[in-house]
N, C-alpha and C. Protein backbone atom coordinates (compact mmCIF):
# COMPACT_ATOMS: atom_id res chain seq x y z
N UNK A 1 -53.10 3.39 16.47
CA UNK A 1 -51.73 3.78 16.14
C UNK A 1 -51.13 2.76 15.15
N UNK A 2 -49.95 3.06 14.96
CA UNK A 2 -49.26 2.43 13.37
C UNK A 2 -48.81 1.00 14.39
N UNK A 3 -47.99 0.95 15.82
CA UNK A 3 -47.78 -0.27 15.76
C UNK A 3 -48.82 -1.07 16.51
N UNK A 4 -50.02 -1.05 16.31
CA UNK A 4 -51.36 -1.79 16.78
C UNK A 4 -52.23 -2.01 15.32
N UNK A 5 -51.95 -1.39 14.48
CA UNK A 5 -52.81 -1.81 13.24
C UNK A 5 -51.57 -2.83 12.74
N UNK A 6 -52.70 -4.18 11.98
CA UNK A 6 -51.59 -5.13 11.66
C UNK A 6 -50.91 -4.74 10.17
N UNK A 7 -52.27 -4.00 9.52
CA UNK A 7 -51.55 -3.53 8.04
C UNK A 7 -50.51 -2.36 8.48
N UNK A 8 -50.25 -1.20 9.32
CA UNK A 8 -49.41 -0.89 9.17
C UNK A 8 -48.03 -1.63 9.52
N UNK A 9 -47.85 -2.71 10.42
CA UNK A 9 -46.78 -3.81 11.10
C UNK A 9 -46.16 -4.22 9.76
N UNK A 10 -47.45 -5.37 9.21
CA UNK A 10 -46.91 -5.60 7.64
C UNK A 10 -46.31 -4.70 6.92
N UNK A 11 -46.54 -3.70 6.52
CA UNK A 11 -45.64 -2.73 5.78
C UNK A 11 -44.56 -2.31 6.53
N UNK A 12 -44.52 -2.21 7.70
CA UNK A 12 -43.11 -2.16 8.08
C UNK A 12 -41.79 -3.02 7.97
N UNK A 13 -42.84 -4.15 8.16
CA UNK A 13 -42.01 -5.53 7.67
C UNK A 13 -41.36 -5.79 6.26
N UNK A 14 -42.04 -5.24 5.51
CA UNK A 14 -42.18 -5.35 4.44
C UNK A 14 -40.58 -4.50 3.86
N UNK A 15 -41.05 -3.42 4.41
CA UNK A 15 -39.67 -2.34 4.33
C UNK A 15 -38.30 -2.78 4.74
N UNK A 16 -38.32 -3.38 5.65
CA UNK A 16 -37.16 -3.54 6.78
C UNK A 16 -36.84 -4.84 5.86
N UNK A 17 -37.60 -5.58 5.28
CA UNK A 17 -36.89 -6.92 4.73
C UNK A 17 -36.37 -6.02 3.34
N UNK A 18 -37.23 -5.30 2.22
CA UNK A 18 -36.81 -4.92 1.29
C UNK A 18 -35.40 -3.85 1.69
N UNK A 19 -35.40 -2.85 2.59
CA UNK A 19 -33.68 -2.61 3.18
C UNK A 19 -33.03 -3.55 3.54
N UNK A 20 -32.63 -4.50 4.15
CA UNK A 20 -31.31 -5.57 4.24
C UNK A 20 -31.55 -6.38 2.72
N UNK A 21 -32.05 -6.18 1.89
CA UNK A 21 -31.57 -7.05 0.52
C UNK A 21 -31.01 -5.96 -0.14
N UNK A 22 -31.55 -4.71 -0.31
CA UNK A 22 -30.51 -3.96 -1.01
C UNK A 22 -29.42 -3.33 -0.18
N UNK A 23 -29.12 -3.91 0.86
CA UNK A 23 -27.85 -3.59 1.74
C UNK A 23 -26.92 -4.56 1.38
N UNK A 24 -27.70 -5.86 0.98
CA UNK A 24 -27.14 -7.07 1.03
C UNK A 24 -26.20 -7.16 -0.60
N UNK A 25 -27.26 -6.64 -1.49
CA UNK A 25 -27.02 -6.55 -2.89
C UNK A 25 -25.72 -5.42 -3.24
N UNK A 26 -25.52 -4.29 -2.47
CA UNK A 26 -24.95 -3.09 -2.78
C UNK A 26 -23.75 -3.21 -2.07
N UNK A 27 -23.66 -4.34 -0.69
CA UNK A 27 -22.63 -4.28 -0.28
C UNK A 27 -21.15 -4.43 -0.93
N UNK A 28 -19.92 -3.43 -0.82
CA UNK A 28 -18.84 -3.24 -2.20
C UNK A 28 -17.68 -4.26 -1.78
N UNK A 29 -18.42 -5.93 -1.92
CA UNK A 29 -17.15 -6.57 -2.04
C UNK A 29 -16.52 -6.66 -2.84
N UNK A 30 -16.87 -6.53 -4.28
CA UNK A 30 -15.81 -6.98 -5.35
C UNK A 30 -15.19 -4.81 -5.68
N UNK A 31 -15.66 -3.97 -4.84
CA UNK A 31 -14.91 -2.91 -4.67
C UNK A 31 -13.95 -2.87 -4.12
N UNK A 32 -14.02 -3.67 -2.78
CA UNK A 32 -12.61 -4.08 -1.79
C UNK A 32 -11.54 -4.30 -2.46
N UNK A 33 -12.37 -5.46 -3.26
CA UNK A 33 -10.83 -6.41 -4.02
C UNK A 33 -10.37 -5.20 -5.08
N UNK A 34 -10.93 -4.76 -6.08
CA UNK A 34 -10.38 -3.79 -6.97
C UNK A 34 -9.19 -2.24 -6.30
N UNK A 35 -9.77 -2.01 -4.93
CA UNK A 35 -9.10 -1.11 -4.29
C UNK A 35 -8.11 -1.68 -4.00
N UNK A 36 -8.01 -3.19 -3.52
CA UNK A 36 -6.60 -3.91 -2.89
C UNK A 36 -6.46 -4.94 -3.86
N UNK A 37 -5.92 -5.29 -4.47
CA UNK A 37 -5.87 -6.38 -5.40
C UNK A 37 -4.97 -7.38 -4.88
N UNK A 38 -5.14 -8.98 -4.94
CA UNK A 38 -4.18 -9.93 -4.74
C UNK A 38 -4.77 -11.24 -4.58
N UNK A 39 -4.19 -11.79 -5.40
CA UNK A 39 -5.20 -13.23 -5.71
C UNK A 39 -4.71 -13.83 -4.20
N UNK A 40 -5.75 -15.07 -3.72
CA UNK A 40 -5.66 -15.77 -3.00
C UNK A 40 -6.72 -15.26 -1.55
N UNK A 41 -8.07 -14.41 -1.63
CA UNK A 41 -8.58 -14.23 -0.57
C UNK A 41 -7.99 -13.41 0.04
N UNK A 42 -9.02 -13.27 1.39
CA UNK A 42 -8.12 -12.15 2.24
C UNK A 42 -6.48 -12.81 2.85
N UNK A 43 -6.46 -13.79 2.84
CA UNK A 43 -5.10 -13.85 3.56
C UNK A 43 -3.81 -13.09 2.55
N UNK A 44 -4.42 -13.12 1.08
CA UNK A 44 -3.35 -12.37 0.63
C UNK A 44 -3.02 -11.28 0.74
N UNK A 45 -4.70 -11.02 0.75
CA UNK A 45 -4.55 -9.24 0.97
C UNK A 45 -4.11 -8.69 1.92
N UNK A 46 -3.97 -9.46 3.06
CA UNK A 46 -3.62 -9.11 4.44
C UNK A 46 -1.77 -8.92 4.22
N UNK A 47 -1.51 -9.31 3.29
CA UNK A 47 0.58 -9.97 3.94
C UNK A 47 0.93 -8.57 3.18
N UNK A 48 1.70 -8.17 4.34
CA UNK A 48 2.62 -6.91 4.19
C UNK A 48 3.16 -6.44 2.74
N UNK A 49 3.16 -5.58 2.51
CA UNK A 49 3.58 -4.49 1.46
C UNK A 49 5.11 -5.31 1.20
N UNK A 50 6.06 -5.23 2.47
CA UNK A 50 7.20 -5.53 2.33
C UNK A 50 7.87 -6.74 1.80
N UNK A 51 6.84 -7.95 1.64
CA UNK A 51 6.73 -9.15 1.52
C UNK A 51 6.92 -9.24 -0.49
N UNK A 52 5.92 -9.08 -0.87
CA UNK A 52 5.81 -8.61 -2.35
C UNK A 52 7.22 -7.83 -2.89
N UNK A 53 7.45 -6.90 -2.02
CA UNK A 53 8.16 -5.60 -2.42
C UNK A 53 9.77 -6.30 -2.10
N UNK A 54 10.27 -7.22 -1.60
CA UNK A 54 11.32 -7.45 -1.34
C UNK A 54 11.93 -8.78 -2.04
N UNK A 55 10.49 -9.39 -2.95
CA UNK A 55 10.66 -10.59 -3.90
C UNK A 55 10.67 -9.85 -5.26
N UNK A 56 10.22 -8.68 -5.76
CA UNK A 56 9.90 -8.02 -6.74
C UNK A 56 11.18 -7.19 -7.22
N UNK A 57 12.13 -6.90 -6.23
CA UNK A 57 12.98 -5.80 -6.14
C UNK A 57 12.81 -4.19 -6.08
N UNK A 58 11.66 -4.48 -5.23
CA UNK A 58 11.14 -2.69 -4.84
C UNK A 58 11.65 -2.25 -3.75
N UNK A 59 11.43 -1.52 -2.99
CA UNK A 59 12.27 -0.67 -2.25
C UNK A 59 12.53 -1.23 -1.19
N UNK A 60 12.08 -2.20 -0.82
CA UNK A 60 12.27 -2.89 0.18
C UNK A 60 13.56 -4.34 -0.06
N UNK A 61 13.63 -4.70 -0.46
CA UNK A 61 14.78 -5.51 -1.89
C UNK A 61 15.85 -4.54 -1.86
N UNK A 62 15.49 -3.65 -2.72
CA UNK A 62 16.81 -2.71 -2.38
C UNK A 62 17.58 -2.19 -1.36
N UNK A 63 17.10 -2.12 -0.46
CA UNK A 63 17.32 -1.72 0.78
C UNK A 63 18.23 -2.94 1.53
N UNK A 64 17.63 -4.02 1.66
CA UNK A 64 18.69 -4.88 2.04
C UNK A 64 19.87 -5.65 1.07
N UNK A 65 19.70 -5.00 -0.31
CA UNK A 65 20.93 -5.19 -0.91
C UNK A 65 21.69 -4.02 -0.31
N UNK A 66 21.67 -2.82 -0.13
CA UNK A 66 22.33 -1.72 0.41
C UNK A 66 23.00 -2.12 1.44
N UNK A 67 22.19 -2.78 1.93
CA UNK A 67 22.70 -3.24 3.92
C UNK A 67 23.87 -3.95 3.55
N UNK A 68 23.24 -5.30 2.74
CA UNK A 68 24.82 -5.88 2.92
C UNK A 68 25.87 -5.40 2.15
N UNK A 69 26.13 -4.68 1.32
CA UNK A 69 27.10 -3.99 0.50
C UNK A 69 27.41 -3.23 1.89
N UNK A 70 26.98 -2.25 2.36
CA UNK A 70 27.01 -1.64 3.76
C UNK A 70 27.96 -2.50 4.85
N UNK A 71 27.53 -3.42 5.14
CA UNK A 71 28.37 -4.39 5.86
C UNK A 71 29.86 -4.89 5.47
N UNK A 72 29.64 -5.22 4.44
CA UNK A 72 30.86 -5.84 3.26
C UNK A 72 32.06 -4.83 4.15
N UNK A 73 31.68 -3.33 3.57
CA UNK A 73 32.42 -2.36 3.53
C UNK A 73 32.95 -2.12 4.78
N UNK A 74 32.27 -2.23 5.95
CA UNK A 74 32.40 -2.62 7.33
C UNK A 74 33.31 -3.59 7.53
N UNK A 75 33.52 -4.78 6.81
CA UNK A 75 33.54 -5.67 7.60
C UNK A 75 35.36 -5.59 6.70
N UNK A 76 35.67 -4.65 6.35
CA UNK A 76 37.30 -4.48 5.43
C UNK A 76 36.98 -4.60 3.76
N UNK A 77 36.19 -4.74 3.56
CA UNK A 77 36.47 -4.85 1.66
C UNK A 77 36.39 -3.56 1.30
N UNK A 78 36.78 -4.13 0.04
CA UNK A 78 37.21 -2.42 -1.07
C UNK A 78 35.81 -2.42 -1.31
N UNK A 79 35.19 -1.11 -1.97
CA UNK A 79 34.40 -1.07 -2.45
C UNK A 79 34.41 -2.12 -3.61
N UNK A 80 35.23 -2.83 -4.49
CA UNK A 80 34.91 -3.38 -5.73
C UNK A 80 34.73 -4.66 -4.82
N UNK A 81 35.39 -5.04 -3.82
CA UNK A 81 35.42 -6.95 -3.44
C UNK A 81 33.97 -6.70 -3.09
N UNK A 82 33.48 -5.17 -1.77
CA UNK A 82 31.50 -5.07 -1.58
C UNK A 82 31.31 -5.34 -2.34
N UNK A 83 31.16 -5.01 -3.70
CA UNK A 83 29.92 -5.06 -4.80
C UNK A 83 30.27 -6.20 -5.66
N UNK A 84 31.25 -7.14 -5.66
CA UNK A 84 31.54 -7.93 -6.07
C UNK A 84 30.63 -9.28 -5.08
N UNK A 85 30.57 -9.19 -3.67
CA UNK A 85 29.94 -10.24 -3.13
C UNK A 85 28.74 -9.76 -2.84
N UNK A 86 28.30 -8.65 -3.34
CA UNK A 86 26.54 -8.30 -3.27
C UNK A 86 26.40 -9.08 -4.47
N UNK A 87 26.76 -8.75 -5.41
CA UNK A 87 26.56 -9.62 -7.14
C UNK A 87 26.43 -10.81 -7.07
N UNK A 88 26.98 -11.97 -6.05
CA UNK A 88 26.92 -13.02 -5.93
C UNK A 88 26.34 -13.40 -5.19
N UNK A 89 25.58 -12.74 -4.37
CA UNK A 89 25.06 -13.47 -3.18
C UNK A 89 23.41 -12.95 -2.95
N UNK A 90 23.20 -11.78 -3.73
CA UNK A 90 21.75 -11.27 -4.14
C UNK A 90 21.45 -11.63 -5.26
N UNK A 91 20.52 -10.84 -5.03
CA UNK A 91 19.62 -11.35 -6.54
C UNK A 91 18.51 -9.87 -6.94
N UNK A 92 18.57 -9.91 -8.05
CA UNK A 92 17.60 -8.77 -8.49
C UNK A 92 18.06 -7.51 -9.18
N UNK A 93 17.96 -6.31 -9.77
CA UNK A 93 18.26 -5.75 -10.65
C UNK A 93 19.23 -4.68 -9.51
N UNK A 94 19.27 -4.34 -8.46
CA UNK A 94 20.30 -3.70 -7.25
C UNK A 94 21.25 -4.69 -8.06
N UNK A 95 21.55 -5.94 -7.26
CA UNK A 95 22.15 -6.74 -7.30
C UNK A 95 23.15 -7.26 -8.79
N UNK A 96 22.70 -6.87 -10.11
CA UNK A 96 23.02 -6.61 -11.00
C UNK A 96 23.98 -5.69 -11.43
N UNK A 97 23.24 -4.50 -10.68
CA UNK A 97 23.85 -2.99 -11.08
C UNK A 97 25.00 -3.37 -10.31
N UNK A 98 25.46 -3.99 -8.59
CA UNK A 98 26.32 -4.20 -8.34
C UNK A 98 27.49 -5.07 -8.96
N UNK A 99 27.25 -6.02 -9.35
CA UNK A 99 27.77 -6.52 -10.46
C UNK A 99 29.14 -6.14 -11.33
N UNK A 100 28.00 -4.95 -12.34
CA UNK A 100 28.74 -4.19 -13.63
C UNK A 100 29.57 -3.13 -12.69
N UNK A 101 29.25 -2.62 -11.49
CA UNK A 101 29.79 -1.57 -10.46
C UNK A 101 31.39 -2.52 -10.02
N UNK A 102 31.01 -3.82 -10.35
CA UNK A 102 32.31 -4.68 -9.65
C UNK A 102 33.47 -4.96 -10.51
N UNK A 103 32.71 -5.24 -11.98
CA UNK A 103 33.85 -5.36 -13.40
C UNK A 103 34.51 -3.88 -13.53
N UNK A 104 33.33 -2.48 -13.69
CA UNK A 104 33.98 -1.75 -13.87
C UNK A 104 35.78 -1.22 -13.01
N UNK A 105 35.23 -2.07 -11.44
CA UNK A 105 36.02 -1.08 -11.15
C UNK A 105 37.90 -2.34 -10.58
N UNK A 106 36.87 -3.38 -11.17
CA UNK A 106 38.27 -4.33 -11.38
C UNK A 106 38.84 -4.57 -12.74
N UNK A 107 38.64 -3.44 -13.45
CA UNK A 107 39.06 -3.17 -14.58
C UNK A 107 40.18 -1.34 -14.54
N UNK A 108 39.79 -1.40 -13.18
CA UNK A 108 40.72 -0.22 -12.79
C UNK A 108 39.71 1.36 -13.24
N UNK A 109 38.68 1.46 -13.32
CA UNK A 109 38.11 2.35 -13.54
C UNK A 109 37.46 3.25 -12.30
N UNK A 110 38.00 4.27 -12.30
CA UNK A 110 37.74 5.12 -10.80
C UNK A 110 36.33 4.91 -10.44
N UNK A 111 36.28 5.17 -9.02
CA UNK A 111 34.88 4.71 -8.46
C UNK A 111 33.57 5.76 -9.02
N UNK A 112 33.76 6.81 -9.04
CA UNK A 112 32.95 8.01 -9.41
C UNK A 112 32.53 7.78 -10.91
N UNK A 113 33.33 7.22 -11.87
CA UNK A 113 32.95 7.13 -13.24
C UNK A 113 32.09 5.62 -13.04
N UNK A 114 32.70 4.53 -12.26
CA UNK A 114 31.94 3.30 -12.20
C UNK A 114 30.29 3.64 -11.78
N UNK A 115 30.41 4.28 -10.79
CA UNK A 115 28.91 4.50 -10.22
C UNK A 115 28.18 5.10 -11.00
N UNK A 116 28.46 6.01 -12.20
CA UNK A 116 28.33 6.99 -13.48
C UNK A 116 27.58 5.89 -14.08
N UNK A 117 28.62 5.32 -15.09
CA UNK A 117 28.24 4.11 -15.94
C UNK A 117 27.97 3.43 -15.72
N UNK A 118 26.75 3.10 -14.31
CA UNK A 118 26.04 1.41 -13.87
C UNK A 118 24.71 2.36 -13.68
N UNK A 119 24.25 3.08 -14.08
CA UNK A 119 22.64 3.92 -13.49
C UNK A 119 21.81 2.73 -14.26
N UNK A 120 20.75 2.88 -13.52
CA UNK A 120 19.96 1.68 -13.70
C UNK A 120 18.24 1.97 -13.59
N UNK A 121 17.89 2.05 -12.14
CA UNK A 121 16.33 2.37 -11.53
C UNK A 121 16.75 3.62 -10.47
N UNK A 122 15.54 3.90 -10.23
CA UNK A 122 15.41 4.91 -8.94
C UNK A 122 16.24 4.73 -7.82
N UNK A 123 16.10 3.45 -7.45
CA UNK A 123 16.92 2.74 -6.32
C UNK A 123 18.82 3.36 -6.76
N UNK A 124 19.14 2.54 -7.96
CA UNK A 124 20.29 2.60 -7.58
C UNK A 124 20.88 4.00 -8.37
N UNK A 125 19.80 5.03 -8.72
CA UNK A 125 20.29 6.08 -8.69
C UNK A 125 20.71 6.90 -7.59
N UNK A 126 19.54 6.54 -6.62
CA UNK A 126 20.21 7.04 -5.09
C UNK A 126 21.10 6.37 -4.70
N UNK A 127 21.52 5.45 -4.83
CA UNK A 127 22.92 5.04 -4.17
C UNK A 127 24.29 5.97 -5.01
N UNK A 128 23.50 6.38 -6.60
CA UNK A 128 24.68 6.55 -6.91
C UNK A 128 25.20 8.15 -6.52
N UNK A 129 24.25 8.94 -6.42
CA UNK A 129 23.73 10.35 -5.75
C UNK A 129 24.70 10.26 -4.27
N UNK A 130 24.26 8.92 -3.47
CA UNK A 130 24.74 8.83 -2.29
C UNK A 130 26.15 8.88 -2.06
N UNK A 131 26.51 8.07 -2.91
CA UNK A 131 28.16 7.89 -2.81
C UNK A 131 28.82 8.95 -3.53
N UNK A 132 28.19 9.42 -4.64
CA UNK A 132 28.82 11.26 -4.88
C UNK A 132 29.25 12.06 -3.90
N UNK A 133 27.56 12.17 -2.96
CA UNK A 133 28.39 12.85 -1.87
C UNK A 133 29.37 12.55 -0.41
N UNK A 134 29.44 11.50 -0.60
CA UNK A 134 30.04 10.66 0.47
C UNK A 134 31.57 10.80 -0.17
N UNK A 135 31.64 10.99 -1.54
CA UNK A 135 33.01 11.06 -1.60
C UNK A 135 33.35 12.22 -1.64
N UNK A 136 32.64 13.71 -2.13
CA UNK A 136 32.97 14.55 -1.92
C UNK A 136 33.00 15.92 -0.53
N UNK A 137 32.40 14.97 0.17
CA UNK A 137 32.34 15.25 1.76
C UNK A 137 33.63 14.46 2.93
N UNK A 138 33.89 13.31 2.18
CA UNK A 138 34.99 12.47 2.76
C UNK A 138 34.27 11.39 3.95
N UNK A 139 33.01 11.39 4.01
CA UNK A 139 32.39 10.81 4.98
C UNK A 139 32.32 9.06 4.33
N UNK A 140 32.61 7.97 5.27
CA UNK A 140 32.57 6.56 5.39
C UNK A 140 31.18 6.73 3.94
N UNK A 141 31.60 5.75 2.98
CA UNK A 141 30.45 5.67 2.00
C UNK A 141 29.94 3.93 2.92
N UNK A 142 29.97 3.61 3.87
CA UNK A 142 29.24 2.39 4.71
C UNK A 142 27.70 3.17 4.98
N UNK A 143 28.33 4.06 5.88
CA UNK A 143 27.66 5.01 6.49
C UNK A 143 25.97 5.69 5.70
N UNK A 144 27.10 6.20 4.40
CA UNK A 144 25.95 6.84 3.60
C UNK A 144 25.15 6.11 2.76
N UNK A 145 25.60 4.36 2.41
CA UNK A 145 24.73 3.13 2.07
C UNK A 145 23.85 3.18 2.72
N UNK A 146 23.71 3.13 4.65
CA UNK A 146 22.86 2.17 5.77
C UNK A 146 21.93 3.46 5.68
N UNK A 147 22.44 5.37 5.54
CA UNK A 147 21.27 5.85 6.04
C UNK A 147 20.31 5.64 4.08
N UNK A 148 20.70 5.47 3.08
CA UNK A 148 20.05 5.40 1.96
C UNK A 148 18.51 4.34 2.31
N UNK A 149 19.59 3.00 2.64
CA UNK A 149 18.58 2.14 3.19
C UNK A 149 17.66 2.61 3.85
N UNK A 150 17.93 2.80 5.05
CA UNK A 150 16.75 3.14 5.89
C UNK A 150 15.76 4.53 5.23
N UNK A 151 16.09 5.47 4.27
CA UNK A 151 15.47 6.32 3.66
C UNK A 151 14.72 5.36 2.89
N UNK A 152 14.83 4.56 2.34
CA UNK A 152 13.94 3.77 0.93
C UNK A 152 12.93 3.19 1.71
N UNK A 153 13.41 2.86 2.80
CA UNK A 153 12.88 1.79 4.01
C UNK A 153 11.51 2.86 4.67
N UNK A 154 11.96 3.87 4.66
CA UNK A 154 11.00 4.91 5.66
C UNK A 154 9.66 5.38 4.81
N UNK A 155 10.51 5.68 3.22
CA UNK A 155 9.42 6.41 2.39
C UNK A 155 9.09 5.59 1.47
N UNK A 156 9.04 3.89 1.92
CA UNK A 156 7.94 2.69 1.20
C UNK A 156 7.03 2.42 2.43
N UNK A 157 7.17 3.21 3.60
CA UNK A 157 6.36 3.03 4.68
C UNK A 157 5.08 4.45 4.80
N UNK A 158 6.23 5.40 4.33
CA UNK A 158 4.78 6.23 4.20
C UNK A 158 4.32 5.98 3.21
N UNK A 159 4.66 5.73 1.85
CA UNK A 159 3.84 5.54 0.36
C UNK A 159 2.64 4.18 0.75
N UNK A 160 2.99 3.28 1.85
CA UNK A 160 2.14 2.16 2.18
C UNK A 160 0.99 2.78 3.01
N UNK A 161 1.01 3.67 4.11
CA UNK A 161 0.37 5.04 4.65
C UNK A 161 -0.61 5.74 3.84
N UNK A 162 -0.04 6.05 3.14
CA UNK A 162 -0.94 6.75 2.08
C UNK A 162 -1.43 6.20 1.29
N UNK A 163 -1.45 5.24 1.14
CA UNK A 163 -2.43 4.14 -0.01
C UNK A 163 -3.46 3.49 0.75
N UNK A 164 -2.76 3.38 1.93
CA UNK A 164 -3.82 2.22 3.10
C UNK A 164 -5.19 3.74 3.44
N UNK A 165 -4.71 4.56 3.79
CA UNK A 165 -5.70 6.12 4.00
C UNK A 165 -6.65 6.23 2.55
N UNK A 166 -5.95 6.47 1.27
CA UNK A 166 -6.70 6.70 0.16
C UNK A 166 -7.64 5.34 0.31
N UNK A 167 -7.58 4.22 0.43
CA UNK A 167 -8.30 3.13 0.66
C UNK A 167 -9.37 3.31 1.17
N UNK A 168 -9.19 3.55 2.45
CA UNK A 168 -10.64 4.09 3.45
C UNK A 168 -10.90 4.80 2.92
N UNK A 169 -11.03 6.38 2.19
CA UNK A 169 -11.82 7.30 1.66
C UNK A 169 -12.57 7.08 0.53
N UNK A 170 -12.23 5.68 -0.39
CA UNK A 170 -12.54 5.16 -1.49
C UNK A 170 -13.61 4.22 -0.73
N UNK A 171 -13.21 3.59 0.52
CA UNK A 171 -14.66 2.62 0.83
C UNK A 171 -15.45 3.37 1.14
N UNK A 172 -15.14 4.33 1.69
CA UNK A 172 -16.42 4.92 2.87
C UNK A 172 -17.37 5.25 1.66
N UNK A 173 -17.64 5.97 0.42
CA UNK A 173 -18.24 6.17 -0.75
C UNK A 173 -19.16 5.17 -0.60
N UNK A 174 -19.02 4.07 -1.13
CA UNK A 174 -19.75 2.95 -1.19
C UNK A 174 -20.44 2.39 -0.28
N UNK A 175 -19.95 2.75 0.89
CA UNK A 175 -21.15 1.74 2.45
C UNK A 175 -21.88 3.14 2.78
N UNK A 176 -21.62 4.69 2.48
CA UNK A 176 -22.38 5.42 2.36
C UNK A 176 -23.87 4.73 1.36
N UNK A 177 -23.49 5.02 -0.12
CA UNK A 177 -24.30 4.48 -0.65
C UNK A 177 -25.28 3.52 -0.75
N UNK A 178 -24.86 2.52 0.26
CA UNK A 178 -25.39 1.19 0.78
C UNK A 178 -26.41 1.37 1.51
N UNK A 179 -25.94 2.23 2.94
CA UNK A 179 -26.70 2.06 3.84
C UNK A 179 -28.07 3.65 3.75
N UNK A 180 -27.62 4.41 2.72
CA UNK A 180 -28.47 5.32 2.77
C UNK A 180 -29.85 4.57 2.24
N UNK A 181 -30.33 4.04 1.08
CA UNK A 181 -31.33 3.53 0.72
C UNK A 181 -32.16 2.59 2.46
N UNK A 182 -31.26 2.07 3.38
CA UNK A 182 -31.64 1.47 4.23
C UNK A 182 -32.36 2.86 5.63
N UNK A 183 -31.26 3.89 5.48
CA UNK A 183 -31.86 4.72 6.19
C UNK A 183 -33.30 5.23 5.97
N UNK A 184 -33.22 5.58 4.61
CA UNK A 184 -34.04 5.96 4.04
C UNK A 184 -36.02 4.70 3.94
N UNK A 185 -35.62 4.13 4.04
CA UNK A 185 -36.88 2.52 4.28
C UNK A 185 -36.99 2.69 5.57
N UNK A 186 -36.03 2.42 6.52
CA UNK A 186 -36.04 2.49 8.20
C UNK A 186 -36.60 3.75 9.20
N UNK A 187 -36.06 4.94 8.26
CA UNK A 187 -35.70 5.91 9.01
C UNK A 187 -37.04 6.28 8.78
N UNK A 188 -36.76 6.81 7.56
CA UNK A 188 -37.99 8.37 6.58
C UNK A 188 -39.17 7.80 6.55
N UNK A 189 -39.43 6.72 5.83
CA UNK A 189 -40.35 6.10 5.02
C UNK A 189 -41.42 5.54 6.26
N UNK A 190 -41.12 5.19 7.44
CA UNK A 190 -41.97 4.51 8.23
C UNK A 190 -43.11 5.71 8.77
N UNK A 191 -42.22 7.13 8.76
CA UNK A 191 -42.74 8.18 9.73
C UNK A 191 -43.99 9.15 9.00
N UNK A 192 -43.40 8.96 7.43
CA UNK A 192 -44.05 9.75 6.98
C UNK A 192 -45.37 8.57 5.96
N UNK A 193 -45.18 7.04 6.13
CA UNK A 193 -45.99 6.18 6.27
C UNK A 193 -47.35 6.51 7.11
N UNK A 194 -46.64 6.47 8.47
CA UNK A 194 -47.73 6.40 9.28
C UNK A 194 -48.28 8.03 9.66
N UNK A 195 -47.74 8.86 9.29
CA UNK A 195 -48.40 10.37 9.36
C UNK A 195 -49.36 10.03 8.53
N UNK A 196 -48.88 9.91 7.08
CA UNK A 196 -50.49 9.23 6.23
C UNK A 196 -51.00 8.44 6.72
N UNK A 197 -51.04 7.34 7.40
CA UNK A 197 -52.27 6.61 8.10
C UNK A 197 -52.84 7.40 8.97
N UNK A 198 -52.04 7.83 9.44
CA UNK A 198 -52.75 8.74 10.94
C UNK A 198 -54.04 9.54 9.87
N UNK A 199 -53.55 10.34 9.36
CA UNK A 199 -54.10 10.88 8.14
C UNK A 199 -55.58 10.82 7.67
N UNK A 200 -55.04 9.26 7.46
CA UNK A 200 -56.62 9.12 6.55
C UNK A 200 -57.58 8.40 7.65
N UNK A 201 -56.94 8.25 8.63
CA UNK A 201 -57.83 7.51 9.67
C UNK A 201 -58.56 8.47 10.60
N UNK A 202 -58.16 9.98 10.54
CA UNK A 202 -58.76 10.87 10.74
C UNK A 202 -58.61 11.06 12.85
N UNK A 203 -57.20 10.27 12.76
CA UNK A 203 -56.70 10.55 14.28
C UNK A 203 -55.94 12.08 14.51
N UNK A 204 -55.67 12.65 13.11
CA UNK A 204 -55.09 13.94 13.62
C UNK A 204 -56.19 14.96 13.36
N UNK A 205 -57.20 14.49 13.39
CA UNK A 205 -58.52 15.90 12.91
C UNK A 205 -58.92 16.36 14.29
């Protein structure tokens, strides 16, 4: 039989070492990194979406400029004194738009035309969408800031969802590819090896 002859052992050996080098060779680390990008090793790659996204002024940034303008408004200010101490006390292109939202409207310019003439990014187009209808509904514009937030807040959590999913369907490709050549040495190659030995050794006649 195949595992009592030593030449067939050797060729098995032989196989099983030549599969873990091209497992070894094919394995898709520098695919990882291209799918997730971020200098500094895995510990970078590991730190939250929200982390990046809230130094950058992405939706997560925006969101807690909303909050505290949100609060401001809570806490007794006019809308111009809110957006006057978001301007000073944030930072980032929200924080800006609040700003010009604060001259305009301490220059006496109605709130609906101020929010008009400060459009900026995505972000603070929805705020400005938001407070449209907050004024033409009559509902607390605090109110319709905190749920904006938490909307930017919800759908940078699924867009993080759906990137982290497309991720896995992009690896699995590649450790497919990997480990088939290994199946294929391990699996196929040993059986239909030793059917030919059997073969010529004239054990199946």
């Amino acid at each position: 039989m195949v595992g009592q002859d030593p030449r067939g052992c050797a060729m098995l050996t032989v196989l099983a070492l030549l599969a873990l080098a091209a497992a070894a060779l094919c394995w898709p680390g520098t695919y990882l990194t291209r799918v997730i990008p971020g200098p500094g090793g895995c510990a970078a790659k590991s730190r939250p979406a929200y982390a990046a996204n809230a130094r950058e002024g992405g939706p997560y940034g925006a969101a807690a400029v909303f909050d505290v303008f949100a609060a401001c408004l809570r806490a007794g200010l006019s809308p111009a004194g809110a957006a006057g101490a978001v301007a000073t006390t944030q930072q980032g292109q929200v924080a800006a738009f609040f700003g010009r939202i604060s001259n305009l409207l301490s220059l006496g310019v109605d709130e609906e035309t101020a929010w008009t003439s400060a459009e900026g990014n995505p972000e603070t187009d929805a705020f400005i969408r938001a407070a449209q209808r907050s004024a033409r509904a009559g509902t607390p514009l605090a109110e319709a800031v905190s749920e904006l937030a938490a909307e930017l807040r919800q759908n940078a959590k699924d867009k993080s969802a759906e990137k982290a999913q497309r991720a896995g369907v992009l690896i699995a490709g590649p450790l497919g590819l990997c480990f088939l050549p290994s199946f294929m040495c391990l699996g196929i190659a040993p059986v239909v090896l030793g059917l030919a030995y059997q073969l010529a050794q004239g054990e199946l006649l």
